[in-house]
N, C-alpha and C. Protein backbone atom coordinates (compact mmCIF):
# COMPACT_ATOMS: atom_id res chain seq x y z
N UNK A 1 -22.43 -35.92 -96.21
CA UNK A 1 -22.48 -36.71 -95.05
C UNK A 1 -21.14 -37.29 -94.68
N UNK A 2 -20.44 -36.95 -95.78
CA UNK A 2 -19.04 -37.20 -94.89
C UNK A 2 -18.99 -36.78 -93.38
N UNK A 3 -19.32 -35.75 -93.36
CA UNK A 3 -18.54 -35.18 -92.23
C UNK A 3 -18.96 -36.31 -91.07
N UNK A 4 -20.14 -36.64 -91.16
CA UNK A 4 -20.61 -37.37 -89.90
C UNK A 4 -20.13 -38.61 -89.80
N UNK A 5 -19.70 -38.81 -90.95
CA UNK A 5 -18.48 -40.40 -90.65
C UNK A 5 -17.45 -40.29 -90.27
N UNK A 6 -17.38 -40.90 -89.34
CA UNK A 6 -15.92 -40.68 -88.86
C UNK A 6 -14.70 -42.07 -89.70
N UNK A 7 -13.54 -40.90 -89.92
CA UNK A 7 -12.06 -41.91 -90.95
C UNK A 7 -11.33 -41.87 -90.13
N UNK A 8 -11.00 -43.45 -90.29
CA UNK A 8 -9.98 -43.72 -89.49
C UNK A 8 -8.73 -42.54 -89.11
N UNK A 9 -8.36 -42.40 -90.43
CA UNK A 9 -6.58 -41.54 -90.86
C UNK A 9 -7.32 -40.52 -89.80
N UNK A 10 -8.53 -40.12 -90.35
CA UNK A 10 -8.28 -38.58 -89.45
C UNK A 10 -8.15 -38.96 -87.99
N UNK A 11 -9.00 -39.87 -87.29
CA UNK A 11 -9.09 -40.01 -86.39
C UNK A 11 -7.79 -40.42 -85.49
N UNK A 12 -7.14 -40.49 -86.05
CA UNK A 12 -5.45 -41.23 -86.09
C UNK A 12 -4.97 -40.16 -85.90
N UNK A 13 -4.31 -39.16 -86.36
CA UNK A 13 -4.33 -37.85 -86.84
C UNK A 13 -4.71 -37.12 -85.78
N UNK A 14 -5.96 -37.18 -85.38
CA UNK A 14 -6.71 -36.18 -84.19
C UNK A 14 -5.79 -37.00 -82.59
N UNK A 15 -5.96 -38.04 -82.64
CA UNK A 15 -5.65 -38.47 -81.36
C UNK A 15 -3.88 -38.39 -81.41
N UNK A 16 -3.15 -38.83 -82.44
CA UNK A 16 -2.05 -38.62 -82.27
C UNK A 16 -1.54 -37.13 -82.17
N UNK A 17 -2.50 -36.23 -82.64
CA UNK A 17 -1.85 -34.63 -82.36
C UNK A 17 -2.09 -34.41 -80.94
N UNK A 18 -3.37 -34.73 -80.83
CA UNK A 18 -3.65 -34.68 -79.25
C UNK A 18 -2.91 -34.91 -78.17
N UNK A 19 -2.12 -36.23 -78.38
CA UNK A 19 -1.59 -37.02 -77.56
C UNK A 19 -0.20 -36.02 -77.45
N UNK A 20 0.52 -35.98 -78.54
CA UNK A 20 1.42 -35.03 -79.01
C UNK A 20 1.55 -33.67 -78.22
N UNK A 21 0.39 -33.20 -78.76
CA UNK A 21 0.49 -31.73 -77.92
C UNK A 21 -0.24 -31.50 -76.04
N UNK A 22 -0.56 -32.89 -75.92
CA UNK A 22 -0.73 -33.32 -74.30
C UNK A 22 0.27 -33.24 -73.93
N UNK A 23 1.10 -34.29 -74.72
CA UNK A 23 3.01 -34.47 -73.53
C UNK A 23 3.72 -33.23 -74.01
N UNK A 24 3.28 -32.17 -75.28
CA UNK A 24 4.61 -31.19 -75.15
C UNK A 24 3.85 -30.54 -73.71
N UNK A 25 2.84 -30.16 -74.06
CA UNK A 25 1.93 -29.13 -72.48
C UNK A 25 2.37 -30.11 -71.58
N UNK A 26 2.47 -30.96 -71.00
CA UNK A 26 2.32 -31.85 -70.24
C UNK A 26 4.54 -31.14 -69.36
N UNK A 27 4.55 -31.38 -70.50
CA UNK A 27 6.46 -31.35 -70.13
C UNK A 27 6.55 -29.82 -69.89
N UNK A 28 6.55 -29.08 -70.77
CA UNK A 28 7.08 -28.11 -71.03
C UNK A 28 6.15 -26.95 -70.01
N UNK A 29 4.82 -27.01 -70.49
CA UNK A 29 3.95 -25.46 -70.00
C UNK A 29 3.23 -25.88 -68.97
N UNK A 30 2.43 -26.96 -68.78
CA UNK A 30 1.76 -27.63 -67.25
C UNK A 30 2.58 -27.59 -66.29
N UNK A 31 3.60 -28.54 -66.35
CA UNK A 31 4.65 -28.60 -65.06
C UNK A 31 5.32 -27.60 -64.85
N UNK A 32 5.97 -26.48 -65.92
CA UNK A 32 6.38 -25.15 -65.00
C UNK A 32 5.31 -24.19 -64.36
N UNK A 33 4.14 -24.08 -64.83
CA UNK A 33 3.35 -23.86 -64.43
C UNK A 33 2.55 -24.31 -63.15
N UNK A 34 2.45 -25.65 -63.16
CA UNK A 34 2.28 -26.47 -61.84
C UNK A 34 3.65 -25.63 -60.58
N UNK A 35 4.73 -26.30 -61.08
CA UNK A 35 5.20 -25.70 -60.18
C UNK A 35 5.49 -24.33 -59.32
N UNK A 36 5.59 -23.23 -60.47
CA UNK A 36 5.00 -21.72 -59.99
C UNK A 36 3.54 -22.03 -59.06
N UNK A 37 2.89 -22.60 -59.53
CA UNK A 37 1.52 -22.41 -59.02
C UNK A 37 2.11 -23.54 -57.21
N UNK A 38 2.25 -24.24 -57.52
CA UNK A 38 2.57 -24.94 -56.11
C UNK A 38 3.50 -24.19 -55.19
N UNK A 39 4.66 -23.66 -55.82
CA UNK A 39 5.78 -22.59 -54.85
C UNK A 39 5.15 -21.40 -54.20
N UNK A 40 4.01 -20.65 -55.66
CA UNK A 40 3.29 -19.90 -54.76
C UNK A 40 2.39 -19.97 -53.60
N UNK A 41 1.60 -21.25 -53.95
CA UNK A 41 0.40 -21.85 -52.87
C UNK A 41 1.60 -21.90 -51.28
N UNK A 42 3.02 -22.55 -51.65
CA UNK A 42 3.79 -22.58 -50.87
C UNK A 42 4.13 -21.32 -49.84
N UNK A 43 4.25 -20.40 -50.48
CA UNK A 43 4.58 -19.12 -49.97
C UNK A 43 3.32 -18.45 -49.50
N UNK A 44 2.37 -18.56 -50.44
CA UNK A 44 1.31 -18.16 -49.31
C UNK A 44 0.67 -18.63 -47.95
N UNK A 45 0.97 -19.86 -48.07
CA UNK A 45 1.03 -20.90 -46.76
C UNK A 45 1.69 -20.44 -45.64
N UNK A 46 3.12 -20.39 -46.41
CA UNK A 46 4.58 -19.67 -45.30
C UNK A 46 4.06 -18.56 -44.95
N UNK A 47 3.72 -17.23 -45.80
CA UNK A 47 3.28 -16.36 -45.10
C UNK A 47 1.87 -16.33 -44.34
N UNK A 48 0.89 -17.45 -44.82
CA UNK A 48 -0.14 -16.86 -43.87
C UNK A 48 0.05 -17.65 -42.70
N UNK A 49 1.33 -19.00 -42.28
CA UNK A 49 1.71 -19.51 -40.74
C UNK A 49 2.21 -18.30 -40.43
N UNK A 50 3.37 -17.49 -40.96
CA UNK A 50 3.75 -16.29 -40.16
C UNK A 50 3.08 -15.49 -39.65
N UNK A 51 1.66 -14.69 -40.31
CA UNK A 51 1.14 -14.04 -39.86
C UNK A 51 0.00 -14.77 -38.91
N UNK A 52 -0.01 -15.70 -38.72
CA UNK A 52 -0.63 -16.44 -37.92
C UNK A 52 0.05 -16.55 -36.19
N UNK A 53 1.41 -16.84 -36.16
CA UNK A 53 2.49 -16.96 -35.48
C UNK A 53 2.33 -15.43 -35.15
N UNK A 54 2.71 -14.06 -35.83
CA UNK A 54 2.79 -12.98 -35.36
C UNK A 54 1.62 -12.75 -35.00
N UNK A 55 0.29 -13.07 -34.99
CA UNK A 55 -0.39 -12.65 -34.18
C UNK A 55 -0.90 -13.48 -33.20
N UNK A 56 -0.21 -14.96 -32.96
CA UNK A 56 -0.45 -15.24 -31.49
C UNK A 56 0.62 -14.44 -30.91
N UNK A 57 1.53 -14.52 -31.57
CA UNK A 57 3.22 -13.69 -30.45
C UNK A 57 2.22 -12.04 -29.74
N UNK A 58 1.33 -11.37 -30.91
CA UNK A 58 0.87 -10.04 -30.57
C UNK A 58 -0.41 -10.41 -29.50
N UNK A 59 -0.43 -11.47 -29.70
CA UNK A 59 -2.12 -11.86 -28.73
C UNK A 59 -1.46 -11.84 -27.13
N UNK A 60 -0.14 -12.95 -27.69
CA UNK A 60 0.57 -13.02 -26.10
C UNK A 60 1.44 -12.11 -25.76
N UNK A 61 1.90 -11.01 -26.31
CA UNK A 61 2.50 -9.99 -25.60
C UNK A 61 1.27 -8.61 -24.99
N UNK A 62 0.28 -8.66 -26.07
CA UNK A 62 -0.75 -7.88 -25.01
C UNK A 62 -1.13 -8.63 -23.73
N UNK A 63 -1.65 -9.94 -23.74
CA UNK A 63 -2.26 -10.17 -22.84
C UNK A 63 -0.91 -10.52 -21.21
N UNK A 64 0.22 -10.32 -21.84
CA UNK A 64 1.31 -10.62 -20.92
C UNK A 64 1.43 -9.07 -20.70
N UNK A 65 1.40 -7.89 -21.24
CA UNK A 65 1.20 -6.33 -20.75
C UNK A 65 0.17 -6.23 -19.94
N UNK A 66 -0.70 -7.19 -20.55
CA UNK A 66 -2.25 -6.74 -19.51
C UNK A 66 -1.80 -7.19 -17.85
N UNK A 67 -1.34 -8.24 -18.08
CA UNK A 67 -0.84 -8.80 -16.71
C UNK A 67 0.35 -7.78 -15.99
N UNK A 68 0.94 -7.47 -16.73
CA UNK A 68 2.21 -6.52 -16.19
C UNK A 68 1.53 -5.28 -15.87
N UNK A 69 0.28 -5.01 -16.24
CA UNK A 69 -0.18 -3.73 -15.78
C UNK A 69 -1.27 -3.58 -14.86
N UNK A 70 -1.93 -5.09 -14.93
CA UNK A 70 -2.39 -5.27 -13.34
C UNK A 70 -2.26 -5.74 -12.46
N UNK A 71 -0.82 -6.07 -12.55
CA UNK A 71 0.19 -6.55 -11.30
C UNK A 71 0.93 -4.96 -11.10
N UNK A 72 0.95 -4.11 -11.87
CA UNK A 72 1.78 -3.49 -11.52
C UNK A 72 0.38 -2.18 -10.73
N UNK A 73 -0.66 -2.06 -11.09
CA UNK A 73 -1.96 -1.58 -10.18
C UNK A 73 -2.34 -1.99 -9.06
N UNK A 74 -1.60 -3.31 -8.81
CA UNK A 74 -2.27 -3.82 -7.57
C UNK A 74 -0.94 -3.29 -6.89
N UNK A 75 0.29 -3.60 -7.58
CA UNK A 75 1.35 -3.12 -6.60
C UNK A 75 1.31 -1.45 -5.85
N UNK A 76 0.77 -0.76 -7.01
CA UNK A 76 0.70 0.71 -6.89
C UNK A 76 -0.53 0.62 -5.49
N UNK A 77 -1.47 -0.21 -5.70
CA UNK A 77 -2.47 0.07 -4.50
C UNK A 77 -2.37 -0.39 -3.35
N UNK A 78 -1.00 -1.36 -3.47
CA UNK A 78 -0.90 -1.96 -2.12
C UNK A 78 0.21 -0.75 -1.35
N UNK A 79 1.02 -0.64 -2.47
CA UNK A 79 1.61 0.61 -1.80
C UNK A 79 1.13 1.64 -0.96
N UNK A 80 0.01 2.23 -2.17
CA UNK A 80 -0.71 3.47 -1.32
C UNK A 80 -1.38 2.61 0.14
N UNK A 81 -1.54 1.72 -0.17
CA UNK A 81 -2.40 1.20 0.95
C UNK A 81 -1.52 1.15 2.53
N UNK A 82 0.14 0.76 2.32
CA UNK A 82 0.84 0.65 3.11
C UNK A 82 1.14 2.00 3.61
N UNK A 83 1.56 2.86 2.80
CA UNK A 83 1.42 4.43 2.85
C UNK A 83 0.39 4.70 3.84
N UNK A 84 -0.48 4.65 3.76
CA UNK A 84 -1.72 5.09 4.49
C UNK A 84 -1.63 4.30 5.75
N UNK A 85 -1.54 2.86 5.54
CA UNK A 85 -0.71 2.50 7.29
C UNK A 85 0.06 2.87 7.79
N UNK A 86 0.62 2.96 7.41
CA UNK A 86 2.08 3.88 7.95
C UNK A 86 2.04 4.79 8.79
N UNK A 87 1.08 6.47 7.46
CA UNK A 87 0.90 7.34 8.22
C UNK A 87 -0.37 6.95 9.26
N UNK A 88 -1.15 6.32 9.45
CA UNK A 88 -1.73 6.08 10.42
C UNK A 88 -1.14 5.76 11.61
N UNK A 89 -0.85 4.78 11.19
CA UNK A 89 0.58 4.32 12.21
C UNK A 89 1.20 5.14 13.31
N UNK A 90 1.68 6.39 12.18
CA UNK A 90 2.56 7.52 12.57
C UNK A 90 1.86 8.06 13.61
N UNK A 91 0.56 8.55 12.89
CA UNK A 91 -0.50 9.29 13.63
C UNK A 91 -0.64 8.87 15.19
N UNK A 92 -0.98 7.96 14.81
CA UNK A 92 -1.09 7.37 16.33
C UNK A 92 0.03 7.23 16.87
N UNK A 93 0.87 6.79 16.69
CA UNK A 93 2.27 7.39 17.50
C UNK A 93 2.48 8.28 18.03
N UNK A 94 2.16 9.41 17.42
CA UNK A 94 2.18 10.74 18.26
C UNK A 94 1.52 11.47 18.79
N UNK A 95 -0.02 10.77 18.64
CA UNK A 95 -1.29 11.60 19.73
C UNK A 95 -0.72 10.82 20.87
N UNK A 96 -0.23 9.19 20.96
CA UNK A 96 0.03 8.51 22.01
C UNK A 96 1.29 9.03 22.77
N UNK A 97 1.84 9.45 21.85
CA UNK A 97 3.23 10.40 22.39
C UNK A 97 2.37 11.77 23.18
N UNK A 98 2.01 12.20 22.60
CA UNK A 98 1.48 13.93 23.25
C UNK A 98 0.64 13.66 24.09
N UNK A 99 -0.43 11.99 24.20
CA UNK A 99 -0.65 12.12 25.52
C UNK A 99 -0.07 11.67 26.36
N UNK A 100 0.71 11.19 26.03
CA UNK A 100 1.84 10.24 27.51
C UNK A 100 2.22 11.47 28.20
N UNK A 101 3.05 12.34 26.77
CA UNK A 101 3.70 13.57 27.22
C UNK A 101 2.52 14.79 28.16
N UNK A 102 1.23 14.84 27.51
CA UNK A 102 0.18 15.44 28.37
C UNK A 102 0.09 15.36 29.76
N UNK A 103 -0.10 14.01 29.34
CA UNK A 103 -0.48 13.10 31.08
C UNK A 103 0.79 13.33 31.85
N UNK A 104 2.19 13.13 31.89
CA UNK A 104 3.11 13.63 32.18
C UNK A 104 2.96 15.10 33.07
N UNK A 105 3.19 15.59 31.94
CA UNK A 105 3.09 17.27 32.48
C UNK A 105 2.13 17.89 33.18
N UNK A 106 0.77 17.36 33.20
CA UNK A 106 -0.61 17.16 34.34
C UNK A 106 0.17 16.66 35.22
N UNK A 107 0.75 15.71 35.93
CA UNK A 107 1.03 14.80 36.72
C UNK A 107 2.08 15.43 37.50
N UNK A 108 2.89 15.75 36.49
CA UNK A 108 4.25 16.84 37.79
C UNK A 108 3.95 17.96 38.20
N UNK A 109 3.05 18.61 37.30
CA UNK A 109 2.19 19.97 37.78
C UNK A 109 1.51 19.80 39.06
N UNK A 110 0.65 18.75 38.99
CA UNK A 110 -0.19 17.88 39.92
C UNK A 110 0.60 18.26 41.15
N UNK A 111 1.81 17.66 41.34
CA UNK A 111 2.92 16.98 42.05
C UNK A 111 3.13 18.86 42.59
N UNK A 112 3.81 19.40 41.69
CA UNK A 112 4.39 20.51 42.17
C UNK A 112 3.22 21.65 42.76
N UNK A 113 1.72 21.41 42.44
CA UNK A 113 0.87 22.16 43.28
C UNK A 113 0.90 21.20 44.27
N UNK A 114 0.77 20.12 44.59
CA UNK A 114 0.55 19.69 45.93
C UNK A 114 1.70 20.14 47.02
N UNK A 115 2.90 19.52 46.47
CA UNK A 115 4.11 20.16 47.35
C UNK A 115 3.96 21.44 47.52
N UNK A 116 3.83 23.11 46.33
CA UNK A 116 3.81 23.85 46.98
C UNK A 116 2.52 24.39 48.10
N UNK A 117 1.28 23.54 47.63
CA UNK A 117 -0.15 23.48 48.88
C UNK A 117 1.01 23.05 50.01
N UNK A 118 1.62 21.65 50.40
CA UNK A 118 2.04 21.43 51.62
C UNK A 118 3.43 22.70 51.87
N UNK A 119 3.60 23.46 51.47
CA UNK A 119 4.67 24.24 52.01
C UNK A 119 4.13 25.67 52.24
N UNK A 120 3.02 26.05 51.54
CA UNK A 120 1.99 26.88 51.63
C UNK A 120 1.41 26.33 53.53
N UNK A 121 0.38 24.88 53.61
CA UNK A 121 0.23 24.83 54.75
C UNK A 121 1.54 24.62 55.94
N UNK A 122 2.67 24.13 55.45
CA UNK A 122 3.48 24.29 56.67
C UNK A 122 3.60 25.52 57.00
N UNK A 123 4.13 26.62 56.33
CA UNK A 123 4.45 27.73 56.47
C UNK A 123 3.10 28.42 57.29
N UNK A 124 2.05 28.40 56.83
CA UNK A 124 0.75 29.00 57.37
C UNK A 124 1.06 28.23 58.88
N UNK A 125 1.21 27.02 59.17
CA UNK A 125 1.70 26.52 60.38
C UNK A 125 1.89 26.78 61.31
N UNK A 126 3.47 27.14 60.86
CA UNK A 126 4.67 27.57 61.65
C UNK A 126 4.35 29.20 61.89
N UNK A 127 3.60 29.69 61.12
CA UNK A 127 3.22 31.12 61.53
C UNK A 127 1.92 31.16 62.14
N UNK A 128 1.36 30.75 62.23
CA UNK A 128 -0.08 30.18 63.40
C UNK A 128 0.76 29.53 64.86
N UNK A 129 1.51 28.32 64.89
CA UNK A 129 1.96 28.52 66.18
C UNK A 129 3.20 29.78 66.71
N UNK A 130 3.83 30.39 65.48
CA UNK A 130 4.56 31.26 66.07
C UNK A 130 3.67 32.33 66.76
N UNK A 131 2.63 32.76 65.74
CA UNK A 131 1.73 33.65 66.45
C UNK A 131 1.30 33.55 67.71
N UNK A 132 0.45 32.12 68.04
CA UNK A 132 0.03 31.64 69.10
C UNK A 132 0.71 31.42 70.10
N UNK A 133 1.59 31.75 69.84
CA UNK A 133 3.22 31.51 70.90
C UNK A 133 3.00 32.96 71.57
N UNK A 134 3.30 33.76 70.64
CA UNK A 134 3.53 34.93 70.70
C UNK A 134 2.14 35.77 71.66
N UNK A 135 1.07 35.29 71.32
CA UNK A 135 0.14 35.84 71.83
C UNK A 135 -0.08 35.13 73.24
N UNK A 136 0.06 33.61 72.93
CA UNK A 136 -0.02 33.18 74.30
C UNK A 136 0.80 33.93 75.54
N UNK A 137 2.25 34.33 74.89
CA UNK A 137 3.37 35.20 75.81
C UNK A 137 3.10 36.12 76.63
N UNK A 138 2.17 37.58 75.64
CA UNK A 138 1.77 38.40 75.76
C UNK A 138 0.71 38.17 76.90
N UNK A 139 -0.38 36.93 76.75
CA UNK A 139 -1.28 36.86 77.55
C UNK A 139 -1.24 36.80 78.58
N UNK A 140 -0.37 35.87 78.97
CA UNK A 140 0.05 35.05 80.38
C UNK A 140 1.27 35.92 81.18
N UNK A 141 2.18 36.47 79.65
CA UNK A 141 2.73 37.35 80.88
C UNK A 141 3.99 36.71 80.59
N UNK A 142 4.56 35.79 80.69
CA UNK A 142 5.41 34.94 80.54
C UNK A 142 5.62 33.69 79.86
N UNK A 143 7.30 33.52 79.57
CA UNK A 143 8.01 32.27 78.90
C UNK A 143 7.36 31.41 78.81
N UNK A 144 6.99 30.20 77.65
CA UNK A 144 6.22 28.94 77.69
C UNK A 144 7.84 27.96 78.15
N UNK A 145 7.39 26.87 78.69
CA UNK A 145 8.48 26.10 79.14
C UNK A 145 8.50 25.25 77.99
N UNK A 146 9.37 24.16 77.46
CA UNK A 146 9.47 23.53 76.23
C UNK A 146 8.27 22.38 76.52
N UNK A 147 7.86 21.96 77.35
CA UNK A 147 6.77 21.20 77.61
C UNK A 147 5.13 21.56 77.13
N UNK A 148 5.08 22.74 77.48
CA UNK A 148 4.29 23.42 76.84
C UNK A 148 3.99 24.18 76.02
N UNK A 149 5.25 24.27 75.61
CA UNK A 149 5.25 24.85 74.18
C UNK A 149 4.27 23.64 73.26
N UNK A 150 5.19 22.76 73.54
CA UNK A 150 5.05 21.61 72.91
C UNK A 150 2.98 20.82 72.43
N UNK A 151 3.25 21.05 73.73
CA UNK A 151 1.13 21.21 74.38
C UNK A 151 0.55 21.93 72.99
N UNK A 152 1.13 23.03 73.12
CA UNK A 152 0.50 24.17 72.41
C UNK A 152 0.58 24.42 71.10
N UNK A 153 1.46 23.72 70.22
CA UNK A 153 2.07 23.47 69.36
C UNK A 153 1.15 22.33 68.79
N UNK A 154 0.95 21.02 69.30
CA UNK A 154 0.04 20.09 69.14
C UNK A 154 -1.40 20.42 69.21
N UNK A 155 -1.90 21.31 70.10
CA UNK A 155 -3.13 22.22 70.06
C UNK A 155 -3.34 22.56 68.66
N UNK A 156 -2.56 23.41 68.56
CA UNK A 156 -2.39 24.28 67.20
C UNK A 156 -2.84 23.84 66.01
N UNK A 157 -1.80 22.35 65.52
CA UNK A 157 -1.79 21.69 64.49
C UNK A 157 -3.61 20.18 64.51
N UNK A 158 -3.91 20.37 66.04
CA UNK A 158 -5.18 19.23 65.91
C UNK A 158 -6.35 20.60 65.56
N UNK A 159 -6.35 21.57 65.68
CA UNK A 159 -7.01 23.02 65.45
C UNK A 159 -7.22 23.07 64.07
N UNK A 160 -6.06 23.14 63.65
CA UNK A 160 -5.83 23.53 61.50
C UNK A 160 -6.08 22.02 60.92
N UNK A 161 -6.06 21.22 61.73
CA UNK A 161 -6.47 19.62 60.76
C UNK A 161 -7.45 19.72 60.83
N UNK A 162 -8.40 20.17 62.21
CA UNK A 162 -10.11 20.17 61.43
C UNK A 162 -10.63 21.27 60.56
N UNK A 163 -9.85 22.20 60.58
CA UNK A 163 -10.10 23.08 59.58
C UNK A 163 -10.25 23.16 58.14
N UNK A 164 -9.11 22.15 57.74
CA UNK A 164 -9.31 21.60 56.68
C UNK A 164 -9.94 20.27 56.44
C-alpha cells in the first residue's frame, strides 16, 4: 500500500521535474514551435488575402470585358444600323434623283412634241391657205388683192380652229 500513499520527496521530485521540463519545453521546443506554427498560420493568411485579391482583380477584369464587349456590340449595331441609314438614305436619293430626272425628260419631250404639233399645224396652215389661194386664183380667174387675201387667210385659219 505504499504505492497509494503519496511521499512527500517523491512528490517534490515529480513536481519539480515537471516544472523543470515545462520551462525547458516551454523555452526551447514550444516557442520555436509556436512560432513556425504562427509564421505559417501567417503565410497562409498572406496567401489566402492574395488569392482572395486575385480573384476579385479576375472577378473585375471579366466583368469589365463583359462591359467592353457589350459596349463594343452595341457599337457594332449601331453602326450597322447607321449603315443601313445611310444606304437608305442613298436609296432614296437616287429614285428622287431618277425621278426628278424622269419627270424632266417627260416634260421637255412634252415641250418638244407640242412645239413640233405647233409647227406641224403652222406648216399644214400655210399650205391650206397657200392652196386656197391658189385654188381660189384658178377659180375666179384672177389676182386676190392684199385685202382679200387677207379675208381669206382669216377664213382659212377660223375653218382649221374648228376643226380641231
Amino acid at each position: 500500500m505504499d504505492l497509494l500513499t503519496p511521499d512527500t520527496g517523491l512528490m517534490f521530485w515529480t513536481v519539480l521535474t515537471f516544472a523543470l521540463l515545462y520551462f525547458v519545453l516551454g523555452k526551447f521546443v514550444w516557442k520555436p514551435v509556436g512560432e513556425v506554427l504562427d509564421e505559417r498560420e501567417a503565410r497562409l493568411n498572406a496567401s489566402l488575402e492574395k488569392a482572395e485579391e486575385a480573384q476579385k482583380s479576375a472577378e473585375a477584369a471579366l466583368e469589365k470585358n463583359k462591359e467592353m464587349l457589350t459596349e463594343a456590340r452595341n457599337e457594332v449595331q449601331e453602326l450597322i444600323a447607321k449603315g443601313k441609314k445611310t444606304a437608305e438614305s442613298v436609296r432614296e436619293d437616287i429614285i428622287a434623283e431618277a425621278k426628278s430626272e424622269a419627270t424632266a425628260l417627260i416634260d421637255r419631250a412634252r415641250k418638244e412634241v407640242n412645239l413640233e404639233q405647233e409647227k406641224a399645224l403652222d406648216e399644214i396652215r400655210k399650205l391650206a391657205v397657200d392652196l386656197s389661194i391658189s385654188a381660189t386664183q384658178k377659180v375666179i380667174g384672177k389676182a386676190l388683192s392684199e385685202k382679200e387675201h387677207q379675208q381669206l387667210v382669216s377664213q382659212s385659219f377660223e375653218d382649221l380652229g374648228e376643226l380641231n
